[in-house]
N, C-alpha and C. Protein backbone atom coordinates (compact mmCIF):
# COMPACT_ATOMS: atom_id res chain seq x y z
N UNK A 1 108.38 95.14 87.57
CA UNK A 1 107.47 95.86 88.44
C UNK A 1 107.15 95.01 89.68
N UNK A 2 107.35 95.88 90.75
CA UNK A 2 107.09 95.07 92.48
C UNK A 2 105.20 94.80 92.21
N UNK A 3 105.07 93.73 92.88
CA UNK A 3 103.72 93.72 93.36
C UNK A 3 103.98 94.23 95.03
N UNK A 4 102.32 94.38 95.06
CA UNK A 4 102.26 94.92 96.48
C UNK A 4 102.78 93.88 97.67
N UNK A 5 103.00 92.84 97.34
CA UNK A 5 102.93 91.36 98.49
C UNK A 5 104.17 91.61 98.74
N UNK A 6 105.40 91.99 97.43
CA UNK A 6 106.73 92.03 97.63
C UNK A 6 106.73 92.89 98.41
N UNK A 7 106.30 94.31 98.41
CA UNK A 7 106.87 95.00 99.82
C UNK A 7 106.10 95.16 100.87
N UNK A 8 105.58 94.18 101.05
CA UNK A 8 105.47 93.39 102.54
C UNK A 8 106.61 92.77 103.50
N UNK A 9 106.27 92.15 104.46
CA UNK A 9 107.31 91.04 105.43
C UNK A 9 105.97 90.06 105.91
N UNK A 10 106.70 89.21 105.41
CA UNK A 10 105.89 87.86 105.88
C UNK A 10 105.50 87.51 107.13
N UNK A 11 104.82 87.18 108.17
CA UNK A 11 104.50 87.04 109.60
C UNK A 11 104.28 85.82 110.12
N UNK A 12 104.00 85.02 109.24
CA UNK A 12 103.65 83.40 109.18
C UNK A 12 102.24 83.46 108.46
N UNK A 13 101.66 82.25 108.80
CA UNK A 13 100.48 81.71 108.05
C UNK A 13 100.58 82.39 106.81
N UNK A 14 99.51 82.86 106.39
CA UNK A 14 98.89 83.92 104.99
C UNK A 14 99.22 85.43 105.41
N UNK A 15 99.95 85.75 106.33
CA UNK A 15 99.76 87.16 106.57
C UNK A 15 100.96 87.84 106.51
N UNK A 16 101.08 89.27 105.72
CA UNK A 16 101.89 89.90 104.79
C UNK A 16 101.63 91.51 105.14
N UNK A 17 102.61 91.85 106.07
CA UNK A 17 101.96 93.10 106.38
C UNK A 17 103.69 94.27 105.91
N UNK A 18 103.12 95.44 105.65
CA UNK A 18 103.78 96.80 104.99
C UNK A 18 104.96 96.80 106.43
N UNK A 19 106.08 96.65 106.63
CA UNK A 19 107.30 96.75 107.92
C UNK A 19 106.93 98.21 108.12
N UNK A 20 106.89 99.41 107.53
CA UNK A 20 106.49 100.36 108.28
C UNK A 20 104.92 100.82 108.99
N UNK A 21 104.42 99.60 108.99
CA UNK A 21 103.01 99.63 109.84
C UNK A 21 103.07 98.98 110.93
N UNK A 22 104.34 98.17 111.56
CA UNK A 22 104.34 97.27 112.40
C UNK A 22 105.00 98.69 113.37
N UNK A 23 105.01 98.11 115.11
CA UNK A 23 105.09 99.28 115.79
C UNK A 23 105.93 98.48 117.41
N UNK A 24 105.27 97.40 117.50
CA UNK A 24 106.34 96.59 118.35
C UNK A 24 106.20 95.10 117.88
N UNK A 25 107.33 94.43 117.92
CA UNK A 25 107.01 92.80 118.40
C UNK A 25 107.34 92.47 119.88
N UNK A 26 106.00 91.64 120.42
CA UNK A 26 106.89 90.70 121.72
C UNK A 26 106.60 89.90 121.86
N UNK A 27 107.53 89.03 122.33
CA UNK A 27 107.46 87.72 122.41
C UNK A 27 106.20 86.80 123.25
N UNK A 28 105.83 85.94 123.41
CA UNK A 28 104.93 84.94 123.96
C UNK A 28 105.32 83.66 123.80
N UNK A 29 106.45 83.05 124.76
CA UNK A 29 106.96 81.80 124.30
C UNK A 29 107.06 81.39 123.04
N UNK A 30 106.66 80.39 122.03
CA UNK A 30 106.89 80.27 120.79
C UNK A 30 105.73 80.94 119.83
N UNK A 31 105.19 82.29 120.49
CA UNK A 31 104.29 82.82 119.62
C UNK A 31 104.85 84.27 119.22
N UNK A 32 104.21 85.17 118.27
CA UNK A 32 104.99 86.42 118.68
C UNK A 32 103.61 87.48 118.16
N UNK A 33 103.26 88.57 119.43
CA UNK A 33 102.26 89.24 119.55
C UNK A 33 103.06 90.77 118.54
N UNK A 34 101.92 91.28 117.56
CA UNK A 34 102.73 92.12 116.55
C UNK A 34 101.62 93.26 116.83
N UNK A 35 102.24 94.55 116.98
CA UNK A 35 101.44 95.66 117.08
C UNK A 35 102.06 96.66 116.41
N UNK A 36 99.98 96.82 115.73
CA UNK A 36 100.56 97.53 114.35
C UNK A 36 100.25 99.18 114.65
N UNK A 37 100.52 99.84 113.56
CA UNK A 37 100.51 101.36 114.32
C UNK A 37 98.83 101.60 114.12
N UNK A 38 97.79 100.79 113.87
CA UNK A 38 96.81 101.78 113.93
C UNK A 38 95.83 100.48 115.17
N UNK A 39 96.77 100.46 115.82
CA UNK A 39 96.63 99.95 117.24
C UNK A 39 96.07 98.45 116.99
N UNK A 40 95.79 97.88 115.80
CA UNK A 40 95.70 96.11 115.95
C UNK A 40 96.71 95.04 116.34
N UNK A 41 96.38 94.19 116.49
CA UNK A 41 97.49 93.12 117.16
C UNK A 41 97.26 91.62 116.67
N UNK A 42 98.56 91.49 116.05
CA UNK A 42 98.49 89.98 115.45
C UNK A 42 99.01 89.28 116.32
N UNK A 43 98.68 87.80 116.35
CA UNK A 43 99.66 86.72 117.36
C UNK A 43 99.50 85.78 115.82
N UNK A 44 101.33 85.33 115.95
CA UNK A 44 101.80 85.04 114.88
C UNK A 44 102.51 83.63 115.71
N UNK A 45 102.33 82.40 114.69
CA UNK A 45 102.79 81.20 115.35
C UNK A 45 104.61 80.99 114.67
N UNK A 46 104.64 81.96 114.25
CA UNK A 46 106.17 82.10 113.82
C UNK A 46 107.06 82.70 115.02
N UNK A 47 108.44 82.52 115.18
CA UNK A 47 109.06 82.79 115.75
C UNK A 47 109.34 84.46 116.37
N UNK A 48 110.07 84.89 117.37
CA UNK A 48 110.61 86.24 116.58
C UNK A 48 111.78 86.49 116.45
N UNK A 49 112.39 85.23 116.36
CA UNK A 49 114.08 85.39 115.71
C UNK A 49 113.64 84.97 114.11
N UNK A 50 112.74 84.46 113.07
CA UNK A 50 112.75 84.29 112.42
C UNK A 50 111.68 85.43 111.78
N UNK A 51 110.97 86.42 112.21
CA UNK A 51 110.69 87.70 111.92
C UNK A 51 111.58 88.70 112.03
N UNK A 52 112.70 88.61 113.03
CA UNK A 52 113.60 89.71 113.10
C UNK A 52 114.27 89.68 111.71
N UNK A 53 114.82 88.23 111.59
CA UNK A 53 115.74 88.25 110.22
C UNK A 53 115.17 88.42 109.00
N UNK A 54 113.82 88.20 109.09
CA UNK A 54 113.21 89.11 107.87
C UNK A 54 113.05 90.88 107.95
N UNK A 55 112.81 91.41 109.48
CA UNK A 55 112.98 92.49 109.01
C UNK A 55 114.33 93.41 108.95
N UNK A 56 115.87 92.37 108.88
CA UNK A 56 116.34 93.25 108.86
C UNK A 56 117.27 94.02 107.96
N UNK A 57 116.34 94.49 106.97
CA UNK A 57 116.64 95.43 105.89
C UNK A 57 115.61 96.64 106.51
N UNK A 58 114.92 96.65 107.63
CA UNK A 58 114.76 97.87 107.71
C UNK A 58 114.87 98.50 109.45
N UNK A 59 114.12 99.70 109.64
CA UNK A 59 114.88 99.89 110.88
C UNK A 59 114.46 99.48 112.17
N UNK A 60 114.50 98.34 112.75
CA UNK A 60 114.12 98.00 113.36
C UNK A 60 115.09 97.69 114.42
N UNK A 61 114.78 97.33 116.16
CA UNK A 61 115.50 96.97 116.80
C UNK A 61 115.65 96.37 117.86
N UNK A 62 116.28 95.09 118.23
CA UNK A 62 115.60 94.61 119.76
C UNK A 62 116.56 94.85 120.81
N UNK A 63 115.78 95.52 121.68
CA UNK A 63 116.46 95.89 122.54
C UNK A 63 116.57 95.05 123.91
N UNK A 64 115.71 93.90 124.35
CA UNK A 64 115.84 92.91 125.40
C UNK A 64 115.68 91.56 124.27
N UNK A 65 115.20 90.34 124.88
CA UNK A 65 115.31 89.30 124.75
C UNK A 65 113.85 89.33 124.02
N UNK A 66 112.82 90.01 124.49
CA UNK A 66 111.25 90.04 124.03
C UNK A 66 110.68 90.56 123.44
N UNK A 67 111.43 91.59 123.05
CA UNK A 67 111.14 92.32 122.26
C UNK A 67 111.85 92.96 121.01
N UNK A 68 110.79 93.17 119.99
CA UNK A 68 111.58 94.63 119.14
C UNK A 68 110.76 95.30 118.41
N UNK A 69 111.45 96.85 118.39
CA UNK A 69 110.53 97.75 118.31
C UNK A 69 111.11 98.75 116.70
N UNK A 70 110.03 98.97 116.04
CA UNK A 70 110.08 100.01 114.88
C UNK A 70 111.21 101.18 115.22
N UNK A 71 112.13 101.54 114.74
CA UNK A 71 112.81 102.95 115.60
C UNK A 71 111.83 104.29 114.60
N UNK A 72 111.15 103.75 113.89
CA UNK A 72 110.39 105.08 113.43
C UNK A 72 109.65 106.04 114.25
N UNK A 73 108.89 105.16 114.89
CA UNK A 73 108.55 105.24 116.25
C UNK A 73 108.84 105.47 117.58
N UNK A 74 110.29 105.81 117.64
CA UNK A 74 111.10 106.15 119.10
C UNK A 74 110.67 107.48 120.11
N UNK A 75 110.43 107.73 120.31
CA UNK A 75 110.49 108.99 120.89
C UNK A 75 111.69 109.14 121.70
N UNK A 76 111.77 108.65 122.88
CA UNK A 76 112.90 109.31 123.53
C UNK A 76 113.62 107.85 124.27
N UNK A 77 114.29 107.86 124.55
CA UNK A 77 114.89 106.89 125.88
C UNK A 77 115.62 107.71 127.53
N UNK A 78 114.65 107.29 128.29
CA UNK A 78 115.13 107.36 129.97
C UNK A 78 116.21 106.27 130.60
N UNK A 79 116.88 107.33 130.74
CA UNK A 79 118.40 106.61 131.46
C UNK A 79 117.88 106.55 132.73
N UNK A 80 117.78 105.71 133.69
CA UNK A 80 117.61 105.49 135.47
C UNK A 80 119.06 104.52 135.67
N UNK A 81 119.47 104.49 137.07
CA UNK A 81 120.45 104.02 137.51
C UNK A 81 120.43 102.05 137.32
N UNK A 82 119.61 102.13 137.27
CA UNK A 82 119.34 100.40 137.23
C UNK A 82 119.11 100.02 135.79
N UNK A 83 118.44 101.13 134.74
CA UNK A 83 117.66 100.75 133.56
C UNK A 83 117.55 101.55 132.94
N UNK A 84 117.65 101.15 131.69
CA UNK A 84 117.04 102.50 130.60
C UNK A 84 115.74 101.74 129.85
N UNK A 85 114.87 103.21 129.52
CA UNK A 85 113.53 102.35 129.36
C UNK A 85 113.23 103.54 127.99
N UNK A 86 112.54 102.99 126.98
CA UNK A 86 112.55 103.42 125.45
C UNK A 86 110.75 103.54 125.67
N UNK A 87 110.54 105.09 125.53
CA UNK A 87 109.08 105.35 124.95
C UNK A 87 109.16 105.62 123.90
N UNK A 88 107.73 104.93 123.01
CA UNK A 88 107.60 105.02 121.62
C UNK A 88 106.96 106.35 121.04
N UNK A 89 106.34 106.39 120.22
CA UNK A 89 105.12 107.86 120.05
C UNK A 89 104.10 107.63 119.94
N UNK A 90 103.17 107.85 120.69
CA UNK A 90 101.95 107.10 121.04
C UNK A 90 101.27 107.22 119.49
N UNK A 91 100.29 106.34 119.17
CA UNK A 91 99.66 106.25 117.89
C UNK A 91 97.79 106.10 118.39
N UNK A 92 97.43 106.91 117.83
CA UNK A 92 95.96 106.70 117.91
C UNK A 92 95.79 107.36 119.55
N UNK A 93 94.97 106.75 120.54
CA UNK A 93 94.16 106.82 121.62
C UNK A 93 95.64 105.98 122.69
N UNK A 94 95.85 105.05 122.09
CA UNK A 94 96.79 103.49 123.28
C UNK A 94 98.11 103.92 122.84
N UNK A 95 98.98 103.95 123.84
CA UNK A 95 100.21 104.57 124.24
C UNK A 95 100.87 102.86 124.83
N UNK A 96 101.88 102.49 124.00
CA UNK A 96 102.53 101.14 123.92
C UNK A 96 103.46 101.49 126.02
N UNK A 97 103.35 99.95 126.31
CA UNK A 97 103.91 100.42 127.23
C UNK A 97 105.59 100.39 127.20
N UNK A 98 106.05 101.45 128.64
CA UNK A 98 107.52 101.43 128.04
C UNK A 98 107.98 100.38 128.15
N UNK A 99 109.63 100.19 127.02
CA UNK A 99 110.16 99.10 126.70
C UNK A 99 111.62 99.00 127.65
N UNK A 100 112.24 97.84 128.36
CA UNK A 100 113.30 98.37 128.92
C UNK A 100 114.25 97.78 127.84
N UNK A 101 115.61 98.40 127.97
CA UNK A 101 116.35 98.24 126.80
C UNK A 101 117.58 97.36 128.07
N UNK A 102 118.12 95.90 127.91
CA UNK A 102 119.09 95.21 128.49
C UNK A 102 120.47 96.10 128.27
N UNK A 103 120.85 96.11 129.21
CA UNK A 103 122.69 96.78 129.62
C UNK A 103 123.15 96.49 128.15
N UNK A 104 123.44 94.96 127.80
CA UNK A 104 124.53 94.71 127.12
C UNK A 104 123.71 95.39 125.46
N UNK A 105 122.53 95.61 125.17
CA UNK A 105 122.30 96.10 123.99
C UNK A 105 122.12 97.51 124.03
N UNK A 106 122.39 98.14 125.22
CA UNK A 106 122.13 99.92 125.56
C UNK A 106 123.23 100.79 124.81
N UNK A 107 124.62 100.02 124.89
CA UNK A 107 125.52 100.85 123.64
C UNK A 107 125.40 100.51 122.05
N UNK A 108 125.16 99.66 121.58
CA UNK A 108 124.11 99.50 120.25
C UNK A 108 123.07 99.90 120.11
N UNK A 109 122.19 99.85 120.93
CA UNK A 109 121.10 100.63 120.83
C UNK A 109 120.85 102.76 120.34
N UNK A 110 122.02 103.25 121.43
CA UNK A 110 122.93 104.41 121.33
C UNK A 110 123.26 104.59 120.16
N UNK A 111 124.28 103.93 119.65
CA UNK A 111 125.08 103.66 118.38
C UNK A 111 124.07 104.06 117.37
N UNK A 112 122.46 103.18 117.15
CA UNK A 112 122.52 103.56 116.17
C UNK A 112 121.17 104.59 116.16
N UNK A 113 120.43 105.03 116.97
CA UNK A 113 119.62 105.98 116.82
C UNK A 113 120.82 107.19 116.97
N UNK A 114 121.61 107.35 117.11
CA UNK A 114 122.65 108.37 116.51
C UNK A 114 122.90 108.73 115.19
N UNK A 115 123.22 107.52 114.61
CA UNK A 115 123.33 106.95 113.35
C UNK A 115 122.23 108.02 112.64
């Protein structure tokens, strides 16, 4: 039998939060700011290459260098000539701001919200 801690993802320090409550990560030099869907925000002294690789058994995705975002949460993505930029679904009252998604991860990105 799972305890509840197991289906968590670890964040650093003592803190153990449910992967489908998290809503973006971004980066802050060696910190990483975590926003959860009922609009709180952790700053975590852990990495976020070493949070990504914990979350990835589920669906998650980074789409620039600073970020990554829940795809539960996607709403749509805007193609512009310079950029494509990923709105989420707003949660609560605060509407995350949009995310731009880098060229070289825009056909993976594609790939797998197709998927």
């Amino acid at each position: 039998m799972k305890t509840d801690i197991e289906n968590h993802v670890h964040l650093g320090s003592r803190i153990h939060v449910a992967p489908h409550t998290i809503l973006v990560l971004k980066a802050d030099q060696n910190y990483t700011e975590i926003i959860l869907t009922d609009g709180s925000k952790i700053l975590s002294s852990t990495t976020m290459g070493k949070i990504e690789k914990r979350l990835e058994d589920y669906n998650f995705f980074r789409p620039n260098r600073s970020t990554i975002i829940n795809l539960d949460y996607f709403q749509r993505l805007q193609k512009a000539v310079s950029s494509s930029v990923i709105e989420m679904k707003k949660i609560g009252k605060e509407m995350v701001c949009p995310i731009t998604v880098s060229r070289r991860r825009l056909p993976l990105f594609l790939a797998q919200i197709e998927s």
